[in-house]
N, C-alpha and C. Protein backbone atom coordinates (compact mmCIF):
# COMPACT_ATOMS: atom_id res chain seq x y z
N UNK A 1 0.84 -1.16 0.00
CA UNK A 1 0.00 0.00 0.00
C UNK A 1 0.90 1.23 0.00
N UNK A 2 1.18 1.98 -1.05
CA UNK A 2 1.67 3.18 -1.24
C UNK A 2 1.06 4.56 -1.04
N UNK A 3 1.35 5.47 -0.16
CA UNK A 3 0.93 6.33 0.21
C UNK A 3 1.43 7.41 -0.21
N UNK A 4 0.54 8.91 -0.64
CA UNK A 4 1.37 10.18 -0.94
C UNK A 4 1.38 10.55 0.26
N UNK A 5 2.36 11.56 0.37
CA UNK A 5 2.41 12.58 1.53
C UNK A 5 2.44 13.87 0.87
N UNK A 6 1.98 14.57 1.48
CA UNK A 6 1.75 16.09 1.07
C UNK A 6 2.07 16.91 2.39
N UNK A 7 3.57 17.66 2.13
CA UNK A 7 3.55 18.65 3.51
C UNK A 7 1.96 19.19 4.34
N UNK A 8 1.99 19.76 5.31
CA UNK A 8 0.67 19.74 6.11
C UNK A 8 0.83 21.14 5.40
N UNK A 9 2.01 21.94 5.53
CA UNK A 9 1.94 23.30 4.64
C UNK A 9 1.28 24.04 3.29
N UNK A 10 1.66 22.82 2.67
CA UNK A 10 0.87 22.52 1.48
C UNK A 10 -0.59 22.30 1.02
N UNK A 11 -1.14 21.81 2.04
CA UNK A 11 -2.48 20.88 2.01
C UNK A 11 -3.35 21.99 3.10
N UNK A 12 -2.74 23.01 4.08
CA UNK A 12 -3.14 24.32 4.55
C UNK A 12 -3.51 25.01 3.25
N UNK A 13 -2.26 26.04 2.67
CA UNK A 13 -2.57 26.15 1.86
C UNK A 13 -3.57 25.85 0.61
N UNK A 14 -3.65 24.73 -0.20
CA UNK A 14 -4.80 24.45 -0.94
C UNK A 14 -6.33 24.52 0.00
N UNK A 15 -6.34 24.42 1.00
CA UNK A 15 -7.77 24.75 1.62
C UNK A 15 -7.81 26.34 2.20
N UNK A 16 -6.89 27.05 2.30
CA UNK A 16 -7.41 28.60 2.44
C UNK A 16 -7.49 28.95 1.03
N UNK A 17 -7.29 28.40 -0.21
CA UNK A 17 -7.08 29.01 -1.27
C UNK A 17 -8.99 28.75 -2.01
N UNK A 18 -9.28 27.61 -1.30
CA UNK A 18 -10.33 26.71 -1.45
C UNK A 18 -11.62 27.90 -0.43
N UNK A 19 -11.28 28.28 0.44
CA UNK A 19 -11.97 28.99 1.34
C UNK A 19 -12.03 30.24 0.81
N UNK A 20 -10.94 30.68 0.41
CA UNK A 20 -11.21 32.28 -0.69
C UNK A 20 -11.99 31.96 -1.85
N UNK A 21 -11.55 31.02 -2.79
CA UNK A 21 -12.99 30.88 -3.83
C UNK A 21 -14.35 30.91 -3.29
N UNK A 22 -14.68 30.30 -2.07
CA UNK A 22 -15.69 30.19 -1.50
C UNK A 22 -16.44 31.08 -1.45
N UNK A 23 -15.70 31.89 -0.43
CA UNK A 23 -16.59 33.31 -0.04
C UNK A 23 -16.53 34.06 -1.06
N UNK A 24 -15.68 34.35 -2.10
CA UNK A 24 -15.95 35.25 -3.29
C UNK A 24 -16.89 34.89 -3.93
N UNK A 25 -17.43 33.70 -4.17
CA UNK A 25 -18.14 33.22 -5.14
C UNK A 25 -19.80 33.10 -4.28
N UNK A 26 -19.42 33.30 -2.78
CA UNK A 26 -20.81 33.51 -2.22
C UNK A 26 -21.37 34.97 -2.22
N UNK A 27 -20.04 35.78 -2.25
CA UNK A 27 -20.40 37.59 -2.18
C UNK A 27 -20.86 37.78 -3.41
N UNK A 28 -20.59 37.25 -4.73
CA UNK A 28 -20.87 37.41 -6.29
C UNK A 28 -22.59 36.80 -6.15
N UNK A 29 -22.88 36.11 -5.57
CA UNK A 29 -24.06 35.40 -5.32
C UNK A 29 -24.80 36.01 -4.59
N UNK A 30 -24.58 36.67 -3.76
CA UNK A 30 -25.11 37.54 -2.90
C UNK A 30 -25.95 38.22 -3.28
N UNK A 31 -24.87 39.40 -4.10
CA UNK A 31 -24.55 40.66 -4.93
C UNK A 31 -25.98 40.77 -6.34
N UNK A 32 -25.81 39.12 -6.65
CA UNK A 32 -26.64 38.84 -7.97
C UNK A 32 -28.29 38.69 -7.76
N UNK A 33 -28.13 37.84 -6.14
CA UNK A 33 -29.51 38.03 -5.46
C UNK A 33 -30.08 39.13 -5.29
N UNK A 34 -28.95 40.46 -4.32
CA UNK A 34 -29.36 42.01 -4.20
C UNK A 34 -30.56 42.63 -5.88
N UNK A 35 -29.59 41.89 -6.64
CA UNK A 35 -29.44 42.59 -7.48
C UNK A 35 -31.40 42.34 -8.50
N UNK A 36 -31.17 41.07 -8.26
CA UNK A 36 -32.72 40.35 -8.45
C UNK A 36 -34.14 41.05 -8.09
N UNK A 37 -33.93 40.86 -6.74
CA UNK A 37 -34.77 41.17 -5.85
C UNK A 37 -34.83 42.74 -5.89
N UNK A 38 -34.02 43.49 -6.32
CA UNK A 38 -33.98 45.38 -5.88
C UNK A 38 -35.02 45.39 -7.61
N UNK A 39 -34.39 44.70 -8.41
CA UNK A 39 -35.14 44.81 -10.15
C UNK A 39 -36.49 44.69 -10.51
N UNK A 40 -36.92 43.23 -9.15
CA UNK A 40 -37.70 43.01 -9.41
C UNK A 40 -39.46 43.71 -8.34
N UNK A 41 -38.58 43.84 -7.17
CA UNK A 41 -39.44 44.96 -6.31
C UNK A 41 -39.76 46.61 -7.02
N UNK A 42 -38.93 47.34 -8.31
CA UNK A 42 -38.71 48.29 -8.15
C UNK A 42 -40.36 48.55 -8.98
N UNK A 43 -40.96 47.50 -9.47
CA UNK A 43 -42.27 48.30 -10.17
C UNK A 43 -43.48 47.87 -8.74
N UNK A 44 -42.98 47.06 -7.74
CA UNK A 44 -44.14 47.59 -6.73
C UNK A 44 -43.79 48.76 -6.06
N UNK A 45 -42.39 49.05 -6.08
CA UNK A 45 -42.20 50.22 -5.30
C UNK A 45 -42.80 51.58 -6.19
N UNK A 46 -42.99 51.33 -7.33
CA UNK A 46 -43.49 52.22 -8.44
C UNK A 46 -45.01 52.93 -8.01
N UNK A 47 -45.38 51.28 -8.03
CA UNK A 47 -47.35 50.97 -8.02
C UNK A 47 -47.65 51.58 -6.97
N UNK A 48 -46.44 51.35 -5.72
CA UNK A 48 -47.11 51.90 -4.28
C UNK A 48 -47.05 53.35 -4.41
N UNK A 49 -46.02 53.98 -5.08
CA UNK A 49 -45.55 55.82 -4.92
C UNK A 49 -47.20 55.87 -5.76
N UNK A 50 -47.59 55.28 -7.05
CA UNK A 50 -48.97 55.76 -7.76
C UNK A 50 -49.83 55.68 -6.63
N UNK A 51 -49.91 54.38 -5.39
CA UNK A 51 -51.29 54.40 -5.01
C UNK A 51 -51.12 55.33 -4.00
N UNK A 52 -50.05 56.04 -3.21
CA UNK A 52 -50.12 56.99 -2.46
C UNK A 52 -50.43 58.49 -2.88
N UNK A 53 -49.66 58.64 -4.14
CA UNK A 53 -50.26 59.65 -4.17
C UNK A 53 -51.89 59.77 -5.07
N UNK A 54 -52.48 58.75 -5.39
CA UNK A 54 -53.78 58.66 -5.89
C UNK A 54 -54.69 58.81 -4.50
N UNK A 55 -54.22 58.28 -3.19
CA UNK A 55 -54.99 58.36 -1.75
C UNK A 55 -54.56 59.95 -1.47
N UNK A 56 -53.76 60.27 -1.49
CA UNK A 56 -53.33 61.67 -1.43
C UNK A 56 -54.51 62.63 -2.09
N UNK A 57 -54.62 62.29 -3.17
CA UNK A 57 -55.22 63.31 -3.56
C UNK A 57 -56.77 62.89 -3.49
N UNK A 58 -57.04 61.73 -3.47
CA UNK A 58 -58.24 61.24 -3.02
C UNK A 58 -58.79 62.00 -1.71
N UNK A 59 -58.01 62.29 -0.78
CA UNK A 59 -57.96 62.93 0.44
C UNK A 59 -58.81 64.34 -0.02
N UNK A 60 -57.41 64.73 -0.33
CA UNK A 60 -57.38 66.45 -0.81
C UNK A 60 -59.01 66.42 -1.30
N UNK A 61 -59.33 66.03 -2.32
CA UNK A 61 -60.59 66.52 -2.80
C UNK A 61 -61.73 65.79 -2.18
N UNK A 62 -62.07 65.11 -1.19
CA UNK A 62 -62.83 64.57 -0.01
C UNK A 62 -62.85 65.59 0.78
N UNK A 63 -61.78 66.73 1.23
CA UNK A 63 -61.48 67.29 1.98
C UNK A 63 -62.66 68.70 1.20
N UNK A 64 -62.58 69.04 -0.11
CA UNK A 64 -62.33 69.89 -0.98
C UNK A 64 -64.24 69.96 -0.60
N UNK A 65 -64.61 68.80 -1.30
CA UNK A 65 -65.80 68.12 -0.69
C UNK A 65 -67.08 68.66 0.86
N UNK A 66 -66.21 68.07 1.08
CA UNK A 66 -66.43 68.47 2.70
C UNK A 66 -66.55 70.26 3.27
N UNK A 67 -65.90 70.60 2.30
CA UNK A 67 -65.88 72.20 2.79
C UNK A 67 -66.77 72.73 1.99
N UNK A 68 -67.35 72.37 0.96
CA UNK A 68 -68.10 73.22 0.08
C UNK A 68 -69.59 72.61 0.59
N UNK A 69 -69.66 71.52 1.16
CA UNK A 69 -70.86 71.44 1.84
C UNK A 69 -71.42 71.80 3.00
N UNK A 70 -70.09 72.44 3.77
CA UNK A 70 -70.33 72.46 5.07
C UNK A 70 -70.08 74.30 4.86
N UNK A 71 -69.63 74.88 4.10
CA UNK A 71 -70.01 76.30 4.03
C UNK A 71 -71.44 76.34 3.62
N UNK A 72 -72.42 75.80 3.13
CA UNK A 72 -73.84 76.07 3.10
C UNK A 72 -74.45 76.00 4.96
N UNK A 73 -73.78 75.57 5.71
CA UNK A 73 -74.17 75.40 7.07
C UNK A 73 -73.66 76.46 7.86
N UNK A 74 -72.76 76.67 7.73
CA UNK A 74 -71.83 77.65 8.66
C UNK A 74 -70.70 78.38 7.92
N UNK A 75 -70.49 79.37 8.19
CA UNK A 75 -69.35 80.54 7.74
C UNK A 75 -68.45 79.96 6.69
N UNK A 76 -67.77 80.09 5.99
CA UNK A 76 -66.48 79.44 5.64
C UNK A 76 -65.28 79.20 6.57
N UNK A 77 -64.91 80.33 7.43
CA UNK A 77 -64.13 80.29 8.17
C UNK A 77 -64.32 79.08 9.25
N UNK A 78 -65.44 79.16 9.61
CA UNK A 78 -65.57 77.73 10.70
C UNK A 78 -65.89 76.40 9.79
N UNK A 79 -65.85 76.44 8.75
CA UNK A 79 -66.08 75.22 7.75
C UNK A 79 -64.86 74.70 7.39
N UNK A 80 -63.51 75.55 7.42
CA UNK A 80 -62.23 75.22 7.38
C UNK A 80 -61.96 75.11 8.75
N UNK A 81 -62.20 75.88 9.48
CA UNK A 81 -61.86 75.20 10.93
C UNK A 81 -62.06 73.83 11.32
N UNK A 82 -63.51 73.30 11.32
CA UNK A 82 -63.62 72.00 11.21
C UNK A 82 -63.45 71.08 10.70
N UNK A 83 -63.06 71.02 9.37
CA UNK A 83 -62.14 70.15 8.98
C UNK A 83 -60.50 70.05 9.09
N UNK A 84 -60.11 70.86 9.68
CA UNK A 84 -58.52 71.38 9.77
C UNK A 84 -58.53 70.63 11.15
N UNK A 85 -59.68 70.85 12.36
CA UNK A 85 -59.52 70.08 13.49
C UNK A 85 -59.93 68.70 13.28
N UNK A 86 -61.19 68.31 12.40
CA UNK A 86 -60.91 66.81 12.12
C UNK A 86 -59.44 66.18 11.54
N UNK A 87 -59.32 66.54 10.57
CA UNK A 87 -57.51 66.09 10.12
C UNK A 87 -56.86 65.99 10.91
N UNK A 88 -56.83 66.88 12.08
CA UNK A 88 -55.62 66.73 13.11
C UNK A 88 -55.95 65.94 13.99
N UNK A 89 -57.36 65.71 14.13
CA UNK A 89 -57.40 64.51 15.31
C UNK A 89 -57.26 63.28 14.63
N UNK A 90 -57.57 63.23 13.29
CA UNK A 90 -57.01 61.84 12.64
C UNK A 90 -55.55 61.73 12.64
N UNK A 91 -55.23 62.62 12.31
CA UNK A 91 -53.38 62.42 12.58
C UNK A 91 -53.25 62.06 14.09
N UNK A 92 -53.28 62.75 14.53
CA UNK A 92 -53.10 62.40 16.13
C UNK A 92 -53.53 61.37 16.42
N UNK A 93 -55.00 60.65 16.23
CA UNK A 93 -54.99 59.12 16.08
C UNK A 93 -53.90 58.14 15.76
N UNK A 94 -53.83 58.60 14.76
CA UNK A 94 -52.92 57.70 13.65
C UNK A 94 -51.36 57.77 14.26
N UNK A 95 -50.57 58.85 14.62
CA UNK A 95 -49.44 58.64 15.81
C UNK A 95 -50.07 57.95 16.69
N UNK A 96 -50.90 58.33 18.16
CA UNK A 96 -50.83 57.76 18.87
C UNK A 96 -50.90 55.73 18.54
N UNK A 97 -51.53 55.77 17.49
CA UNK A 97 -51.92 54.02 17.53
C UNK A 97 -51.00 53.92 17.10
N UNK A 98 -49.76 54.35 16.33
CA UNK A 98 -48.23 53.61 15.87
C UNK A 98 -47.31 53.80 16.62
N UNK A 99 -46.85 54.33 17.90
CA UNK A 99 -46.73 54.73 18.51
C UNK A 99 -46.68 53.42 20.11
N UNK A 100 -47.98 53.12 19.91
CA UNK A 100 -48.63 52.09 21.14
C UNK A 100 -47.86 51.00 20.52
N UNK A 101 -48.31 50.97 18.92
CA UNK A 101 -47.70 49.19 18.14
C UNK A 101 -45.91 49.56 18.39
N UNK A 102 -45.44 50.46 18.07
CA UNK A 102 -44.22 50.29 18.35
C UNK A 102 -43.72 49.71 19.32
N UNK A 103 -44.20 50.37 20.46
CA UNK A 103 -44.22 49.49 21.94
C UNK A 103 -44.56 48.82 22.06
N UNK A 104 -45.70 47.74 21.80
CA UNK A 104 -45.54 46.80 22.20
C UNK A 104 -44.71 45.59 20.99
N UNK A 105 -44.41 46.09 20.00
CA UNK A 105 -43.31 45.16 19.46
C UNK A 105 -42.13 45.63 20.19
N UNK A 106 -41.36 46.36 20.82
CA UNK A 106 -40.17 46.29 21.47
C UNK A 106 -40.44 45.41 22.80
N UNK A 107 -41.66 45.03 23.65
CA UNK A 107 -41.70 44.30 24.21
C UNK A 107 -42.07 42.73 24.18
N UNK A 108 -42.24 42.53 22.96
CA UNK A 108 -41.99 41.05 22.27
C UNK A 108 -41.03 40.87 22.01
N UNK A 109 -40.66 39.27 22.38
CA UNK A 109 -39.09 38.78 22.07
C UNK A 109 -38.96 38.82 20.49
């Protein structure tokens, strides 16, 4: 039974050389995944900027709405008042309840 020997120096070597292909060829893989996934998200990230600002302005003229009906009731001036204080208590809603969820996800493991 004939055996090779290979210095231990040697046989180090070929496995760090083996360990650098590795990880290069996992960062190139990585890189190609990033690269997938950013290409292929970028038309929902598109669809979402359209559907925000379509709710945006959906808003605005709900809002627009709201004031031209509610000046047949009362002043204009208090017809913008009241909707300027509804908006803000919806905002203020809308912090306080993200706000609460924040907290209690920092207190889940």
């Amino acid at each position: 039974m004939a055996s090779i020997t290979r210095p231990v120096s040697k046989v180090l070597n070929d496995i760090l050389d083996n360990l650098q292909d590795i990880v290069k060829l996992e960062a190139k893989l990585a890189t190609a995944e990033l690269r997938a996934d950013f290409f292929g998200s970028k038309k929902i990230i598109v669809w979402r900027g359209v559907a925000a600002l379509s709710g945006f302005f959906a808003c605005v003229f709900l809002m627009a709405c709201g004031f031209f009906a509610l000046r047949y009731a009362v002043p204009d001036w208090a017809a913008a008042a009241i909707l300027t204080i509804g908006s803000g208590a919806i905002c203020a809603l809308g912090v306080l309840m993200s706000q609460k969820d924040r907290a209690r996800r920092r207190r889940e493991p």
